[in-house]
Protein backbone atom coordinates (compact mmCIF):
# COMPACT_ATOMS: atom_id res chain seq x y z
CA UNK A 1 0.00 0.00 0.00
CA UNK A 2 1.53 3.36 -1.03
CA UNK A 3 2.14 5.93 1.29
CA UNK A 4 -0.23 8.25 -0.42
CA UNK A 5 -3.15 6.04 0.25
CA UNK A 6 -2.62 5.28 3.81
CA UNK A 7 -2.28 8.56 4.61
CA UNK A 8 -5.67 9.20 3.39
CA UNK A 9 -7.01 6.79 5.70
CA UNK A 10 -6.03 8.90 8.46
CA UNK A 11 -7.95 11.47 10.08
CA UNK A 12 -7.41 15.02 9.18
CA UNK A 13 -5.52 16.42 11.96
CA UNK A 14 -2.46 13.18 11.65
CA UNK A 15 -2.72 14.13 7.45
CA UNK A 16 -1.60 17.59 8.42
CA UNK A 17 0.85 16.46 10.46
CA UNK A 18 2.57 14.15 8.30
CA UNK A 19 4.53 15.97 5.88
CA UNK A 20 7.97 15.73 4.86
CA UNK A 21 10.66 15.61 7.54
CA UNK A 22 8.20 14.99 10.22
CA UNK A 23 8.29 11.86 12.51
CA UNK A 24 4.50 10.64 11.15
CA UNK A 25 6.17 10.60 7.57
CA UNK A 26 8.56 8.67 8.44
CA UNK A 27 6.42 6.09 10.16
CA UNK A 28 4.44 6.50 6.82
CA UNK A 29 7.48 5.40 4.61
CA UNK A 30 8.15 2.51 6.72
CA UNK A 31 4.74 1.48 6.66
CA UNK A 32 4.84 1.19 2.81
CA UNK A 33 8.19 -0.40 2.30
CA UNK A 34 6.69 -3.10 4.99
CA UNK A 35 3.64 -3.68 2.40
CA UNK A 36 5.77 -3.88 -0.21
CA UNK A 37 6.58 -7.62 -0.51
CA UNK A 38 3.22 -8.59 0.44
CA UNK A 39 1.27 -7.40 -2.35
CA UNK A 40 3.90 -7.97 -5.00
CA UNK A 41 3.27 -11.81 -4.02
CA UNK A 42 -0.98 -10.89 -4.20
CA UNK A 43 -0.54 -8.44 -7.17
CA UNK A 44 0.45 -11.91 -8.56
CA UNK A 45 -1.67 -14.56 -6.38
CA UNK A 46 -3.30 -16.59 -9.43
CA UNK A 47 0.40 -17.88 -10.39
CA UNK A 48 0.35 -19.68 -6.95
CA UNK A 49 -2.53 -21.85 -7.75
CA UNK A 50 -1.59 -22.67 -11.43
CA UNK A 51 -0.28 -25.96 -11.98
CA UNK A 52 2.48 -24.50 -14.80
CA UNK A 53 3.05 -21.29 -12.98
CA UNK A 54 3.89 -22.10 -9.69
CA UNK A 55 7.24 -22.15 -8.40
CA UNK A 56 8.87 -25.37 -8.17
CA UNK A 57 8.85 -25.34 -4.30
CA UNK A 58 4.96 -24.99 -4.31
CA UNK A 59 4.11 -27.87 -6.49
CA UNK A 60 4.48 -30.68 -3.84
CA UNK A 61 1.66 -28.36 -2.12
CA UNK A 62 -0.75 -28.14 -4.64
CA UNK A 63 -0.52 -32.10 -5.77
CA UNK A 64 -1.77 -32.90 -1.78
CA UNK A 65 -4.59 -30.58 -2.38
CA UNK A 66 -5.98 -32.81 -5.69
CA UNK A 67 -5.73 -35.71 -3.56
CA UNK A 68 -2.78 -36.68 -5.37
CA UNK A 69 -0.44 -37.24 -1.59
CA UNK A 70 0.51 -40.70 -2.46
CA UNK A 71 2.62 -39.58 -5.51
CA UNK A 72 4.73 -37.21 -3.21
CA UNK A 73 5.12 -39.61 0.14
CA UNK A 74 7.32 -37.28 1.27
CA UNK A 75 7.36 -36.84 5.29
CA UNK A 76 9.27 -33.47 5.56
CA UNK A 77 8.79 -30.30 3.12
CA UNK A 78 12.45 -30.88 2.70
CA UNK A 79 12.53 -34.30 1.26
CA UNK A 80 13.30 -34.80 -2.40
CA UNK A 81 10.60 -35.00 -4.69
CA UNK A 82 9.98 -38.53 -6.22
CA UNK A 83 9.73 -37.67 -9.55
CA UNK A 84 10.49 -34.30 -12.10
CA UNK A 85 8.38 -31.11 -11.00
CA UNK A 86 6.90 -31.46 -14.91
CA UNK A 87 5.48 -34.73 -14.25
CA UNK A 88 3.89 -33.53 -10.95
CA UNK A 89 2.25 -30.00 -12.57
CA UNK A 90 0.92 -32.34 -15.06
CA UNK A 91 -1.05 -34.48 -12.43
CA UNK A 92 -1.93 -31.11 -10.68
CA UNK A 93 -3.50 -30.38 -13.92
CA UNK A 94 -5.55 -33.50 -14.66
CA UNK A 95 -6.47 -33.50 -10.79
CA UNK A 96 -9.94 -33.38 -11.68
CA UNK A 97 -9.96 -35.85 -14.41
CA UNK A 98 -7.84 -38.21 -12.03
CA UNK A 99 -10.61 -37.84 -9.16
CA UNK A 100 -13.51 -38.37 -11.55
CA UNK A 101 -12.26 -41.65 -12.71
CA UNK A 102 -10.19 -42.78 -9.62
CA UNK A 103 -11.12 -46.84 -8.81
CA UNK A 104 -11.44 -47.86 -12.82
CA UNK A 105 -9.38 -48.78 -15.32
CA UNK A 106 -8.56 -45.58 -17.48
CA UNK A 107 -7.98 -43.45 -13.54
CA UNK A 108 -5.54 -45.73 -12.70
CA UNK A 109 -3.55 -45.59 -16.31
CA UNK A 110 -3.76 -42.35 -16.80
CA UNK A 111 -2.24 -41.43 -13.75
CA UNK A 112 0.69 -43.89 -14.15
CA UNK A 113 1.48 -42.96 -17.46
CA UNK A 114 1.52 -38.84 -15.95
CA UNK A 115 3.53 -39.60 -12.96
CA UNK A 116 5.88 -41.96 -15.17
CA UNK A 117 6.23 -40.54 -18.08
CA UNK A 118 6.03 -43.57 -19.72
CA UNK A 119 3.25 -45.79 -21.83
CA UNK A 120 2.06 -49.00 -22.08
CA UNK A 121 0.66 -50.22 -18.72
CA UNK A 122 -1.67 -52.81 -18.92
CA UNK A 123 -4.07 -54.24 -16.39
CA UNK A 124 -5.35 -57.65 -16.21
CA UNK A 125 -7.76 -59.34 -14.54
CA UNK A 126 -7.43 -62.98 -14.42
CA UNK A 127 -11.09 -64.71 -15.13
CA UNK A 128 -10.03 -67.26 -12.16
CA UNK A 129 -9.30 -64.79 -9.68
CA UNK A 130 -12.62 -62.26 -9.22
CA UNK A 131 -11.49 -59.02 -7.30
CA UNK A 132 -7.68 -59.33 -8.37
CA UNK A 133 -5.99 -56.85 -10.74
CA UNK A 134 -2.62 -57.36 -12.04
CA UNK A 135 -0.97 -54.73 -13.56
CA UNK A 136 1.98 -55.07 -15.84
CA UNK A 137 4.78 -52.55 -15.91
CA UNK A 138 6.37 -51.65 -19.34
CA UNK A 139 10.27 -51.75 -18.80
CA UNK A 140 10.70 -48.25 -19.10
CA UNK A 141 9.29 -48.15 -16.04
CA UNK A 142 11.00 -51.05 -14.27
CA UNK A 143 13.21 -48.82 -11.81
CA UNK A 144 9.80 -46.72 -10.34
CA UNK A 145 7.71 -50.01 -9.03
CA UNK A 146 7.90 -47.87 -5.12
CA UNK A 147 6.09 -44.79 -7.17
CA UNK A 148 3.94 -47.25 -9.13
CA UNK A 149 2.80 -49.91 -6.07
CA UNK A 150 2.01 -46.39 -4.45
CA UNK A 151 -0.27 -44.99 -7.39
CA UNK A 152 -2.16 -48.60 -8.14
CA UNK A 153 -2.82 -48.93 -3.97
CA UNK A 154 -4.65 -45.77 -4.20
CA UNK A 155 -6.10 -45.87 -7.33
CA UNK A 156 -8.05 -49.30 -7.02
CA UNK A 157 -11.21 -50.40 -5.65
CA UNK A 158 -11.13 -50.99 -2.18
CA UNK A 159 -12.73 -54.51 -2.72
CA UNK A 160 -10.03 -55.50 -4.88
CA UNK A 161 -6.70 -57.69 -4.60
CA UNK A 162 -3.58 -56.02 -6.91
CA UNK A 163 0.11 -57.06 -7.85
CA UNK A 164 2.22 -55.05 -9.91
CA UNK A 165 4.65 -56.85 -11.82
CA UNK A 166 6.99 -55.95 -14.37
CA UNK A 167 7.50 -56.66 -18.02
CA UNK A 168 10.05 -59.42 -16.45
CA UNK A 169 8.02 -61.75 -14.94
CA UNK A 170 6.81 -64.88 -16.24
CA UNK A 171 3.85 -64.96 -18.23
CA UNK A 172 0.61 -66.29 -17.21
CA UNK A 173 -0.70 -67.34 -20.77
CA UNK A 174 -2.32 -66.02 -23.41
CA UNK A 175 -5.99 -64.52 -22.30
CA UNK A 176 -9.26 -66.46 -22.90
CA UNK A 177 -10.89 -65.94 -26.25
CA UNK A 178 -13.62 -63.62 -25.51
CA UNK A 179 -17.12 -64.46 -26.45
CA UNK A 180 -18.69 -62.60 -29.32
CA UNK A 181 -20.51 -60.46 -26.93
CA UNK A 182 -17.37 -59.52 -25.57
CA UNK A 183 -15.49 -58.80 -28.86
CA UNK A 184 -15.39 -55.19 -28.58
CA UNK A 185 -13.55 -53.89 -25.74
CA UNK A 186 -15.70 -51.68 -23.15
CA UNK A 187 -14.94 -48.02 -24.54
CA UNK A 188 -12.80 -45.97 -22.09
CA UNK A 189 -11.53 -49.09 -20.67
CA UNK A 190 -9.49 -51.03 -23.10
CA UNK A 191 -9.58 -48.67 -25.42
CA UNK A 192 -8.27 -45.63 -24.24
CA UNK A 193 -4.68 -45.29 -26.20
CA UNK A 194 -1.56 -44.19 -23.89
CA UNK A 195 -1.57 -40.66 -23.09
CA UNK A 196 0.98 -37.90 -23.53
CA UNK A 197 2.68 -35.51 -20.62
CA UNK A 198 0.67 -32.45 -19.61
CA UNK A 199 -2.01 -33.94 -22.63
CA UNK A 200 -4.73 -36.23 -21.87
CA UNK A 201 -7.14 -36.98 -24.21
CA UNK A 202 -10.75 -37.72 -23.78
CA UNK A 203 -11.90 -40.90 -24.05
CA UNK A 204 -13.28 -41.13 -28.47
CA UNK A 205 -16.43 -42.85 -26.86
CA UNK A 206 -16.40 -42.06 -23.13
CA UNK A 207 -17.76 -44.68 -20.63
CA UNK A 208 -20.35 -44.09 -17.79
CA UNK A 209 -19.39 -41.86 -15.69
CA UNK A 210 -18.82 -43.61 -12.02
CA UNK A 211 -21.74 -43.44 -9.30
């Protein structure tokens, strides 16, 4: 606040009496260099809350208020990030994609493939184990199964079993053959091609929208 306009805030009798040199002026000047830094940060305050504005520092901050904590498991404000501050502006961004479709299928891809980086997750579920999800970790992302275990615990169904297991492992066999019903992927689900960093595409025929 200038010195100007808080000294029109004052009564008439401390306005005459603070002119140059005098002890009120003074007070006056200090008063205004004290404001200073404050409003340049709320001349500004939008850039805070914008997910490719915000200073590095801040972005840990905003990806805990998009429900997003269990990508940045960090403990102290000091800890290391997990992963590049690009990577976690771009789930900042999609928060509210990521919370619409948290618990299904495209949620829990999309938000791997953001946090990661990298494409080509796939999830399985075995037709002799109801409830269970496996999900199958391209080898580009071999060396983040801490960051992915983290996103796929939160991103599931409560009711359902998980492993995560990488492109490594043995493979369980071909799937079944589906039945002619089932011929056609669900769209959204199967579908839904890998998406790019700080891009994520809609759905080309979107599925219900979760209860």
């Amino acid at each position: 606040m200038r010195r100007a306009a808080i000294e029109r805030l004052l009564p008439a009798a401390y306005q005459r009496a603070a002119g140059p040199g005098s002890v009120l002026g003074a007070l006056l000047d200090v008063m205004e260099a004290l404001h200073a830094p404050d409003e340049a940060v709320l001349a500004d305050v939008d850039a805070l809350f914008g997910p490719y504005r915000t200073p590095d520092g801040f972005v840990a901050y905003l990806t805990r208020w998009v429900a997003m904590d269990h990508v940045v498991a960090a403990p102290r404000a000091d800890a290391p990030l997990p992963l590049p501050a690009g990577r976690l502006r771009d789930l900042v961004a999609h928060g509210a994609l990521l919370a619409r479709w948290r618990g299904t299928p495209y949620g829990m891809r999309t938000a791997l493939e953001l946090a990661t980086g990298v494409t080509g997750f796939v999830l399985d579920e075995p037709p002799d184990r109801p409830f269970h999800l496996v999900v199958r970790v391209p080898p580009a992302a071999a060396d983040r199964l801490a960051l992915v275990t983290r996103i796929v615990e939160a991103e599931k169904p409560a009711a359902v079993t998980v492993e995560v297991v990488t492109g490594d492992s043995p493979d369980p066999g071909p799937p079944p053959t589906p039945e002619p019903d089932d011929a056609e992927p669900a769209a959204g689900v199967a579908t839904v091609r890998a998406v790019g960093r700080a891009h994520v595409p809609a759905p080309h025929d979107p599925p219900e929208e979760p209860s």
